[in-house]
C-alpha atoms as a PDB file:
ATOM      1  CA  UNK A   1     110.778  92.286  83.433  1.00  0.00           C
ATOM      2  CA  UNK A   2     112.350  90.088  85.868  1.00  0.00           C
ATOM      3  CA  UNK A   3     114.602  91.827  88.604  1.00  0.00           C
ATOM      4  CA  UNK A   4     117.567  89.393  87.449  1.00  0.00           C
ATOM      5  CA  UNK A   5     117.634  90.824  83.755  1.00  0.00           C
ATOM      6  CA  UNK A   6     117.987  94.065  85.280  1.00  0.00           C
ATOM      7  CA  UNK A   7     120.684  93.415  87.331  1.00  0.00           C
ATOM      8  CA  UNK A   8     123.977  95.755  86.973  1.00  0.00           C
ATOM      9  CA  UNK A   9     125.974  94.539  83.885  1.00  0.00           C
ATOM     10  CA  UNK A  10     123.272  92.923  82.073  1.00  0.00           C
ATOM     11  CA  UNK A  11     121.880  96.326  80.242  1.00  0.00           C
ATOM     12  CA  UNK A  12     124.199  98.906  79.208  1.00  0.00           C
ATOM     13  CA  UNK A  13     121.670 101.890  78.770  1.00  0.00           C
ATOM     14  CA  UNK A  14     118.116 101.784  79.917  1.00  0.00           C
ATOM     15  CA  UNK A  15     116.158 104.255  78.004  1.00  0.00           C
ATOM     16  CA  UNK A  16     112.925 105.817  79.765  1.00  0.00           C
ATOM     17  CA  UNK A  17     110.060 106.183  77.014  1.00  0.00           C
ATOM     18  CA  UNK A  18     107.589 108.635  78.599  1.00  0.00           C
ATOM     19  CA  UNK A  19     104.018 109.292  77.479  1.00  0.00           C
ATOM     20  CA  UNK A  20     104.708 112.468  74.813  1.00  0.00           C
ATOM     21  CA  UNK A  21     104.822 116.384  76.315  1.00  0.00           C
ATOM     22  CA  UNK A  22     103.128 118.994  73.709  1.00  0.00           C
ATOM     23  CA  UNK A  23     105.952 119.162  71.470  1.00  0.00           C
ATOM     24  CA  UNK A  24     106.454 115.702  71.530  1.00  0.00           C
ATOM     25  CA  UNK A  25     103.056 115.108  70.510  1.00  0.00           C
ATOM     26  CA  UNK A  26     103.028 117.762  68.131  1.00  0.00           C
ATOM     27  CA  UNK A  27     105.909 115.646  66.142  1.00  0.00           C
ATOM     28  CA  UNK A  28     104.031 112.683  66.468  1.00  0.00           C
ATOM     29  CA  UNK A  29     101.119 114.321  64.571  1.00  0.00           C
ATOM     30  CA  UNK A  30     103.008 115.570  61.789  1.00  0.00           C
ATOM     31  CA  UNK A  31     104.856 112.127  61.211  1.00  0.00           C
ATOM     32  CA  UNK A  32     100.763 110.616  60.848  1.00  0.00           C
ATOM     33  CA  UNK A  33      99.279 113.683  59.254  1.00  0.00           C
ATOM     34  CA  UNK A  34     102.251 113.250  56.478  1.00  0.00           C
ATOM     35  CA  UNK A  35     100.008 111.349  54.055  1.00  0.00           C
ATOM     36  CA  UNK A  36      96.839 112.680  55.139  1.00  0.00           C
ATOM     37  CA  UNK A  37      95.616 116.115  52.900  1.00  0.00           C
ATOM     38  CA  UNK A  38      94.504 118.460  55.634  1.00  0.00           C
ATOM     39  CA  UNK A  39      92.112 120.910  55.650  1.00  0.00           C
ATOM     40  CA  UNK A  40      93.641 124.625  56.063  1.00  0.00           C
ATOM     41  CA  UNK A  41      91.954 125.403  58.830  1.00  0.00           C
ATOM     42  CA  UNK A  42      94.173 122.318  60.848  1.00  0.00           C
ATOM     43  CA  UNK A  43      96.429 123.253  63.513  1.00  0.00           C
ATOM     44  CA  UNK A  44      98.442 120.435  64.793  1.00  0.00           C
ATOM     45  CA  UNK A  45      99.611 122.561  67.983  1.00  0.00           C
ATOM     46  CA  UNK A  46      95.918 123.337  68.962  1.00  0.00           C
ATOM     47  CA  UNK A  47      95.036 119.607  68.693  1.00  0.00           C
ATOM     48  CA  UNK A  48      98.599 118.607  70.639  1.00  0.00           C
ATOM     49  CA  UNK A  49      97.358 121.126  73.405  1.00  0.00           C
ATOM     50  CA  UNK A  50      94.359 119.525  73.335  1.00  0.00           C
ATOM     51  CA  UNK A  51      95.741 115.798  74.053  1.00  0.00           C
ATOM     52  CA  UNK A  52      97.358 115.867  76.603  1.00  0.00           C
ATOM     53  CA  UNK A  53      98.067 112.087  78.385  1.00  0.00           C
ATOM     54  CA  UNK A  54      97.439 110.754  74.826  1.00  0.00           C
ATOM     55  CA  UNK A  55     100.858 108.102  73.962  1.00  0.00           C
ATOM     56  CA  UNK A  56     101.532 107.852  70.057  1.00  0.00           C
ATOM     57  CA  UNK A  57      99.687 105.409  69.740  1.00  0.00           C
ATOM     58  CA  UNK A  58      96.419 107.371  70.983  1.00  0.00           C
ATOM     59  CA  UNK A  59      97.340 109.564  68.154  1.00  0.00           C
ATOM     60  CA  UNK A  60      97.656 107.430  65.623  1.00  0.00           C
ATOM     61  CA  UNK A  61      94.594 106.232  66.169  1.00  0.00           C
ATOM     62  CA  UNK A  62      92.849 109.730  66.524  1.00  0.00           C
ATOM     63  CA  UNK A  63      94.533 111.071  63.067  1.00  0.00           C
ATOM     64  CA  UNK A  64      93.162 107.523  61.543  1.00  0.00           C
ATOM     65  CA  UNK A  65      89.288 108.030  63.407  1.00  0.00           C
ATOM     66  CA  UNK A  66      89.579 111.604  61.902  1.00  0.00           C
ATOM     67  CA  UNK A  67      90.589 110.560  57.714  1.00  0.00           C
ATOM     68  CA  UNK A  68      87.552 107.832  58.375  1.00  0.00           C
ATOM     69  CA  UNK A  69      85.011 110.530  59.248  1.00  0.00           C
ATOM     70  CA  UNK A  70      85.955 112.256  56.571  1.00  0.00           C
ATOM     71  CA  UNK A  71      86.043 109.792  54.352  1.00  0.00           C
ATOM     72  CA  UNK A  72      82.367 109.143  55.482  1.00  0.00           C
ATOM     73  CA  UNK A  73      81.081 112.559  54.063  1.00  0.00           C
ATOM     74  CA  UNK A  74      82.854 112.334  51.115  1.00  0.00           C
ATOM     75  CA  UNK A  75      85.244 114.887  52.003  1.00  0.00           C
ATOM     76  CA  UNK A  76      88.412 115.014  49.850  1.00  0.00           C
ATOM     77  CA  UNK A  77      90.340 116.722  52.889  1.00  0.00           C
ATOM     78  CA  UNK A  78      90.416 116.453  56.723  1.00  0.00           C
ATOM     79  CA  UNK A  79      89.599 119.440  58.682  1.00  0.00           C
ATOM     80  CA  UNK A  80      89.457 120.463  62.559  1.00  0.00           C
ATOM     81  CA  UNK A  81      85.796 119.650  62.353  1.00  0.00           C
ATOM     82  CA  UNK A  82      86.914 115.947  61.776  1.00  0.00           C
ATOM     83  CA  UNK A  83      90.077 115.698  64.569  1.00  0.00           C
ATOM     84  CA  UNK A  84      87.598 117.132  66.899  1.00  0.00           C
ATOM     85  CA  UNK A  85      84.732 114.963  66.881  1.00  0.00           C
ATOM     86  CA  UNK A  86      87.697 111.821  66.436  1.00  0.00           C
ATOM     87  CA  UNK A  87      89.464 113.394  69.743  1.00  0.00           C
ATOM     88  CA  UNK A  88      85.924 113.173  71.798  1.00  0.00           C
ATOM     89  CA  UNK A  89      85.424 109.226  70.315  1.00  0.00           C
ATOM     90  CA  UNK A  90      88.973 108.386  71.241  1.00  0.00           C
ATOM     91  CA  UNK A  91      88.568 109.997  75.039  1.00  0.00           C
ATOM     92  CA  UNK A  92      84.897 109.499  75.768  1.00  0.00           C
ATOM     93  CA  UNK A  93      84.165 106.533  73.717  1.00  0.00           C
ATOM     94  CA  UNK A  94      81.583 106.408  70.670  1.00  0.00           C
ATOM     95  CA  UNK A  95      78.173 107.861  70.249  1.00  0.00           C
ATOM     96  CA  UNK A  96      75.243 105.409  70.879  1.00  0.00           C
ATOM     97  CA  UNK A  97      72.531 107.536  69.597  1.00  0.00           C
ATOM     98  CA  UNK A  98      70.473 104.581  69.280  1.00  0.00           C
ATOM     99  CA  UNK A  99      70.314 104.429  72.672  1.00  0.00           C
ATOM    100  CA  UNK A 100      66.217 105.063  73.586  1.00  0.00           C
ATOM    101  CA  UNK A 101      66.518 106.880  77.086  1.00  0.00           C
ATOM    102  CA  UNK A 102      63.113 108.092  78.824  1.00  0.00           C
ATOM    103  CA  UNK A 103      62.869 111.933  79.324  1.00  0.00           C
ATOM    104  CA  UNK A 104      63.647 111.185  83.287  1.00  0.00           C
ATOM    105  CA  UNK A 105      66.441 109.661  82.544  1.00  0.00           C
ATOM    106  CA  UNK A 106      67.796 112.220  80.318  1.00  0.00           C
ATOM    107  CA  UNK A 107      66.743 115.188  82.667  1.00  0.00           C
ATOM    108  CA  UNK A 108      68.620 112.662  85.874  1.00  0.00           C
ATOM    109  CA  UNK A 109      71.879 113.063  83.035  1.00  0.00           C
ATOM    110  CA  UNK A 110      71.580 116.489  82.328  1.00  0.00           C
ATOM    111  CA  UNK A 111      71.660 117.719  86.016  1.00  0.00           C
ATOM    112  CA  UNK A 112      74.419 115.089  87.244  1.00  0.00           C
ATOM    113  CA  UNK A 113      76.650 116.603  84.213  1.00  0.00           C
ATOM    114  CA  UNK A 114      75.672 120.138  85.053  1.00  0.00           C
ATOM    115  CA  UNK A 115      76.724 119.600  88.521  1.00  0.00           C
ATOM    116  CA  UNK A 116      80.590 118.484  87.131  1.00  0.00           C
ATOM    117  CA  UNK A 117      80.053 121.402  85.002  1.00  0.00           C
ATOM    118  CA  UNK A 118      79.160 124.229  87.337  1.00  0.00           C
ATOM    119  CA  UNK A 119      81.806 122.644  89.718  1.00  0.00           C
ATOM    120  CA  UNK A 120      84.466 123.085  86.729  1.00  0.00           C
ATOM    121  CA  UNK A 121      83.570 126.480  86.278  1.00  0.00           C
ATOM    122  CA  UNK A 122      83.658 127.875  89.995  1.00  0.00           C
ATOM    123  CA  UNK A 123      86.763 125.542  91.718  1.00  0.00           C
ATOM    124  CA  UNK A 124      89.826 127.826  91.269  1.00  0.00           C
ATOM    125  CA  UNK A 125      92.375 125.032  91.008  1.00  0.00           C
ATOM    126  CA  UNK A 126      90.467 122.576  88.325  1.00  0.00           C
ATOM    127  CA  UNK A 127      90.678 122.045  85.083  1.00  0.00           C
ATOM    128  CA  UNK A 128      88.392 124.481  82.593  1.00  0.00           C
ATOM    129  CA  UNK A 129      85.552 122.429  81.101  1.00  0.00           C
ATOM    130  CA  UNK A 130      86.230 121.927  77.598  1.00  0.00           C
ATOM    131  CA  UNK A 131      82.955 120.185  76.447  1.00  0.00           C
ATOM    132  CA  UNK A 132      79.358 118.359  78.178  1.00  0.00           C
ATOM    133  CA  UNK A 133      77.140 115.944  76.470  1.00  0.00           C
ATOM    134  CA  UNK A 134      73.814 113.804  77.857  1.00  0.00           C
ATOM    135  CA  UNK A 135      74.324 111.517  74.518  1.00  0.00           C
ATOM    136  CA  UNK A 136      75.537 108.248  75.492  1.00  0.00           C
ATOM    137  CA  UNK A 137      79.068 107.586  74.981  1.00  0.00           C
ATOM    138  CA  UNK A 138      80.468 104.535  75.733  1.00  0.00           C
ATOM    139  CA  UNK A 139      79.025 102.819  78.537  1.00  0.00           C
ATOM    140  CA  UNK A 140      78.276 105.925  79.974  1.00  0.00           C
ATOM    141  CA  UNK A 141      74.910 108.247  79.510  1.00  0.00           C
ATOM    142  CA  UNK A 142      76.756 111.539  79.530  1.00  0.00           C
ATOM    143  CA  UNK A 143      80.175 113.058  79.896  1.00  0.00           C
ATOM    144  CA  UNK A 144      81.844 116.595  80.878  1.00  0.00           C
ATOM    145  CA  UNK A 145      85.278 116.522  79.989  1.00  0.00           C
ATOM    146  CA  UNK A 146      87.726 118.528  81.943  1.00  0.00           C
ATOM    147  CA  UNK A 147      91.648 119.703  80.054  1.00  0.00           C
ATOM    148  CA  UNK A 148      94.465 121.232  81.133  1.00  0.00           C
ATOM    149  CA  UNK A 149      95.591 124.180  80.022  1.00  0.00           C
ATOM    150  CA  UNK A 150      99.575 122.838  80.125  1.00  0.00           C
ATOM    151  CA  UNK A 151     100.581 119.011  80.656  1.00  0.00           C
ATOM    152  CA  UNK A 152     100.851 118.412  84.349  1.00  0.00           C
ATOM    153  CA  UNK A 153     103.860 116.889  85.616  1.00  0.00           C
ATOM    154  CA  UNK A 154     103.647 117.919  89.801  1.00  0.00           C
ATOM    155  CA  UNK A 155     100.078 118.141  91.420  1.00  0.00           C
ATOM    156  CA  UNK A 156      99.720 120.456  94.198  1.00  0.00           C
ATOM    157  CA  UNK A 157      97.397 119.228  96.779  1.00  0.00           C
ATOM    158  CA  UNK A 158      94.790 121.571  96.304  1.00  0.00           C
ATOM    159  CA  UNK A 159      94.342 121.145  92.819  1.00  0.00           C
ATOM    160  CA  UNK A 160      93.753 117.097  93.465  1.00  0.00           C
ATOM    161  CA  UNK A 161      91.692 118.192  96.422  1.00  0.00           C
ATOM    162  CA  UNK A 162      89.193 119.806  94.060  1.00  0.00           C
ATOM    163  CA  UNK A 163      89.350 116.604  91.533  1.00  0.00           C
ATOM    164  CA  UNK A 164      87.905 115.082  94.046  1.00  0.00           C
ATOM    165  CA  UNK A 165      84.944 117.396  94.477  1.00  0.00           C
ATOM    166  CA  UNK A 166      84.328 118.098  91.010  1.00  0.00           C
ATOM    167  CA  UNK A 167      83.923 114.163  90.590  1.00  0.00           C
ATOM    168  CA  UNK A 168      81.308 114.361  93.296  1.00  0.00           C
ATOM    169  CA  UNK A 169      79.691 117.438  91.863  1.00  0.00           C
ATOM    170  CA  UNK A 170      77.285 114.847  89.670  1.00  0.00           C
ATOM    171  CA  UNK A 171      75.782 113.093  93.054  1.00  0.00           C
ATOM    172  CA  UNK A 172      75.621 116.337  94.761  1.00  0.00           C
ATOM    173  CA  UNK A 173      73.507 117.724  92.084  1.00  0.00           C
ATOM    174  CA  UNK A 174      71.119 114.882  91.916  1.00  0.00           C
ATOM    175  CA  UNK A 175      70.758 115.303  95.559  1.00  0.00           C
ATOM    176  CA  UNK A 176      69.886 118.843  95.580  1.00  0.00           C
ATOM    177  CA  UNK A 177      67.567 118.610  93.119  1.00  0.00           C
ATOM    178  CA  UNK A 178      65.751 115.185  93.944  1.00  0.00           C
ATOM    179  CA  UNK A 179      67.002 114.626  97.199  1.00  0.00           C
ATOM    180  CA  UNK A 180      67.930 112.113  98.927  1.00  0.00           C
ATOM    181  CA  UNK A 181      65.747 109.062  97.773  1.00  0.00           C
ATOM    182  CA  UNK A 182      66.536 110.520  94.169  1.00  0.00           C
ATOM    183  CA  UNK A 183      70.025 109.466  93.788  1.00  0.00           C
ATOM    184  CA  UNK A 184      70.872 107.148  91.058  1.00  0.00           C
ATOM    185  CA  UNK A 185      73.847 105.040  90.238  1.00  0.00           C
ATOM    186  CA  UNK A 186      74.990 107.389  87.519  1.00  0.00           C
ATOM    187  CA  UNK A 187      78.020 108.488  89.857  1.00  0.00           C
ATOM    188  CA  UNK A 188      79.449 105.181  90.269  1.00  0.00           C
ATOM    189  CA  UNK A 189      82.351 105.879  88.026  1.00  0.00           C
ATOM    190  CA  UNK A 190      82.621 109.238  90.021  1.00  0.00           C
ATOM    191  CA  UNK A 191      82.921 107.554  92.971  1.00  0.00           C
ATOM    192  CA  UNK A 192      85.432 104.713  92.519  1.00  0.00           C
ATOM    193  CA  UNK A 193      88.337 107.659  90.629  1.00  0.00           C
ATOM    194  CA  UNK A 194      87.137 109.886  93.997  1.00  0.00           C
ATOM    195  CA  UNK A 195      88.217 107.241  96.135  1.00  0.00           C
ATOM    196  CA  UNK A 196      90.933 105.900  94.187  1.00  0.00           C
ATOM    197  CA  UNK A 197      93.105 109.491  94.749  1.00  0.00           C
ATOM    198  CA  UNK A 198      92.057 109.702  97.998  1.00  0.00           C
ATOM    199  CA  UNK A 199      93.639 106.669  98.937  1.00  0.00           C
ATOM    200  CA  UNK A 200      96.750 107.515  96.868  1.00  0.00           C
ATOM    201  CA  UNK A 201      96.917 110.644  98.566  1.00  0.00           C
ATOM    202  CA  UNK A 202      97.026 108.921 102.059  1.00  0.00           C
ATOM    203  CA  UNK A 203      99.219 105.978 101.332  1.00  0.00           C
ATOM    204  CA  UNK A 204     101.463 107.407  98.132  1.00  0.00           C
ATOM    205  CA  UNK A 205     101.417 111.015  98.189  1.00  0.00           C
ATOM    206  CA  UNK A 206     102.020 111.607 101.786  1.00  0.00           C
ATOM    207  CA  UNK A 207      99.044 114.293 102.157  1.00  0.00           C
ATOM    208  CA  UNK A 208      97.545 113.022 105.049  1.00  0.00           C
ATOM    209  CA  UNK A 209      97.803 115.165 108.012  1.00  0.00           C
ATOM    210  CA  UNK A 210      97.002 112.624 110.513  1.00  0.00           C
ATOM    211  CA  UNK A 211      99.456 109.898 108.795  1.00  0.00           C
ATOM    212  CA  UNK A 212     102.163 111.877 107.878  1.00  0.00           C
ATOM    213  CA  UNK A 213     104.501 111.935 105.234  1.00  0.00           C
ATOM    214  CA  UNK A 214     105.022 108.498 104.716  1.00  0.00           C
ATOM    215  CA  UNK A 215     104.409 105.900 102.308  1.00  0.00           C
ATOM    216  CA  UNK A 216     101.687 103.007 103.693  1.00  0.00           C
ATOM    217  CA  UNK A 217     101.968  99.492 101.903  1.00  0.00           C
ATOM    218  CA  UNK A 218     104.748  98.464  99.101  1.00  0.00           C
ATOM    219  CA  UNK A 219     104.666  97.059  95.738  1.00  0.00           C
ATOM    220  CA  UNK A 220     104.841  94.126  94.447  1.00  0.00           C
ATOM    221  CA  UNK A 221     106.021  93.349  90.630  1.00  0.00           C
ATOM    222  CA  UNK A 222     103.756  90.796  89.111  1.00  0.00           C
ATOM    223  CA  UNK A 223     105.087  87.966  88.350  1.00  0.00           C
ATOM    224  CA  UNK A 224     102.805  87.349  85.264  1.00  0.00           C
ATOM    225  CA  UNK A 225     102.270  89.671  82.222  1.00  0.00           C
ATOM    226  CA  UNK A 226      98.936  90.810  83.065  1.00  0.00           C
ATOM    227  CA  UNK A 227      98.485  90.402  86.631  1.00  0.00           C
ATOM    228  CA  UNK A 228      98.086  93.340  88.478  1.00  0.00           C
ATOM    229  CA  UNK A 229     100.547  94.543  90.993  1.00  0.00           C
ATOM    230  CA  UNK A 230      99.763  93.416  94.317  1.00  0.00           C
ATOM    231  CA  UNK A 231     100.092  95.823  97.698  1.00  0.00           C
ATOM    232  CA  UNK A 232     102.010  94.165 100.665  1.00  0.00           C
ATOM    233  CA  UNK A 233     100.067  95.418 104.097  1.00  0.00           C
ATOM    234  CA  UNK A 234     103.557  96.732 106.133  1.00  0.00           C
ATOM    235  CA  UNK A 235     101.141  98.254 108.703  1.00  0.00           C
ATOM    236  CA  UNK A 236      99.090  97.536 111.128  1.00  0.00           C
ATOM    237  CA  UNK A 237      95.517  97.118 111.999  1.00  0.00           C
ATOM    238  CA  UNK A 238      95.136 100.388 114.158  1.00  0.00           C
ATOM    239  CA  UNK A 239      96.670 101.966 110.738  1.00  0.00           C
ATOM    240  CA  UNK A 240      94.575 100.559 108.427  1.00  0.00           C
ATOM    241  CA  UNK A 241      91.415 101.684 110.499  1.00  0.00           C
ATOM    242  CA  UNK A 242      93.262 105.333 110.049  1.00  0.00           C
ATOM    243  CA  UNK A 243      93.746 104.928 106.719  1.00  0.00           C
ATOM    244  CA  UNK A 244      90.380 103.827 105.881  1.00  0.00           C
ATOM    245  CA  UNK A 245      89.360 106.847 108.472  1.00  0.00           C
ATOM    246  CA  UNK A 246      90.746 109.102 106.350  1.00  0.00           C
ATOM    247  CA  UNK A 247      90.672 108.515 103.036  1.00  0.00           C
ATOM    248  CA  UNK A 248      86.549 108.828 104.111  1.00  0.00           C
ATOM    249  CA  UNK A 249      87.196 112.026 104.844  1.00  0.00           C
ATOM    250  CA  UNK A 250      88.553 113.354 102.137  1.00  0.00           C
ATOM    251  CA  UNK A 251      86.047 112.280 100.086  1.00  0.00           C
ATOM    252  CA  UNK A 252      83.324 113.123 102.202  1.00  0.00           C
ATOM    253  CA  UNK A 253      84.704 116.682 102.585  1.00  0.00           C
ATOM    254  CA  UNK A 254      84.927 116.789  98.820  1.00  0.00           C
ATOM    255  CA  UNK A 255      81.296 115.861  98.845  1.00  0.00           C
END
């Protein structure tokens, strides 16, 4: 919105619409689960505790994904079977089983995931590894997927600190196992969220020791629906070099 509509005086309540906590998307699924016959082996608070980030509209979508694959096997109700395979389409994308990968290719997959995996497993501060597929989701060849036990609303430093290495877990793998000249461009994806939080550590967060507690470059609204927000540079050159000094760093220590 334009600053000048939200002037003083021209609002008299502003209401904050947040994406859902568990109980809040536990509501959300029994409003869309209403006309839906259901299976008695569904448990809206398991799936809830299983979404979290997901707005209502996520939901929707994942109760509708989840009456459609039932609806495909002739199924008169919809059971966990069906909200689970609709939760992994709605985060990871759809199957593409038609997909013809060579057996290299697939073997490349399975030890980049196993790397996020193995990294999920042994990093005390990260996420537990909820489920790992080399079938092609997506644009992507394979997928682990990483949820939190609670929703998240503060993240300590260490806990992003091993994000970062369990997104580089995938090239590490392929490293270790084919070395150097083996490394594919598999962890692209890996790379650009790695780098990504490192920055936003440095210049958001204030978790750079070197750079202080301080917050490097401001805002901009857009001025368009659909532009993206633009960062003003309020620092200098020497800073920048720091910046890009460090957030190298992080990720490289990750890696």
């Amino acid at each position: 919105l334009d600053p000048a509509l939200l002037r003083p005086g021209r609002f008299d309540r502003q209401v904050v619409v947040d994406i859902p906590d568990i109980k809040g998307r536990e509501g959300i699924l029994k409003v869309h689960t209403s006309k839906i016959p259901l299976a008695k082996s569904v448990n809206l608070h398991v799936i809830a505790r299983g979404t979290p980030g997901f707005s209502g509209a996520d939901l929707a979508n994942l109760v509708n994904e989840a009456a459609l694959s039932a609806a495909k096997k002739n199924k008169r109700k919809v059971g966990m079977e069906e909200f689970e395979f609709s939760k992994d389409k709605v985060l990871m994308g759809p199957e593409r089983r038609s997909v013809v990968i060579s057996e290299e290719e697939r073997r490349i997959t399975a030890y980049h995931e196993s790397g996020h995996a193995i990294l999920g497993m042994l990093l005390p501060n990260a996420d537990p590894v909820h489920k790992m597929t080399i079938i092609p989701r997506g644009l992507s060849l394979g997928l682990t997927q990483s949820l939190p036990e609670t929703d998240k609303h503060n993240l300590k430093r260490e806990y992003i600190n091993d994000q970062i290495t369990l997104l580089m877990g995938g090239r590490a793998a392929e490293e270790i196992v084919f070395g150097k000249g083996g490394i594919t461009t598999g962890a692209q994806n890996d790379i650009e969220r790695a780098t990504k939080t490192a920055r936003k550590m440095v210049c958001e967060w204030g978790m750079s020791e070197k750079l202080g507690p301080l917050q490097y470059g401001q805002k901009e609204e857009p001025i368009f629906i659909g532009k993206e927000i633009a960062r003003h540079k309020d620092y200098s050159e020497k800073t920048s070099e720091m910046i890009d000094a460090e957030i190298r760093e992080i990720v490289e220590s990750a890696y």
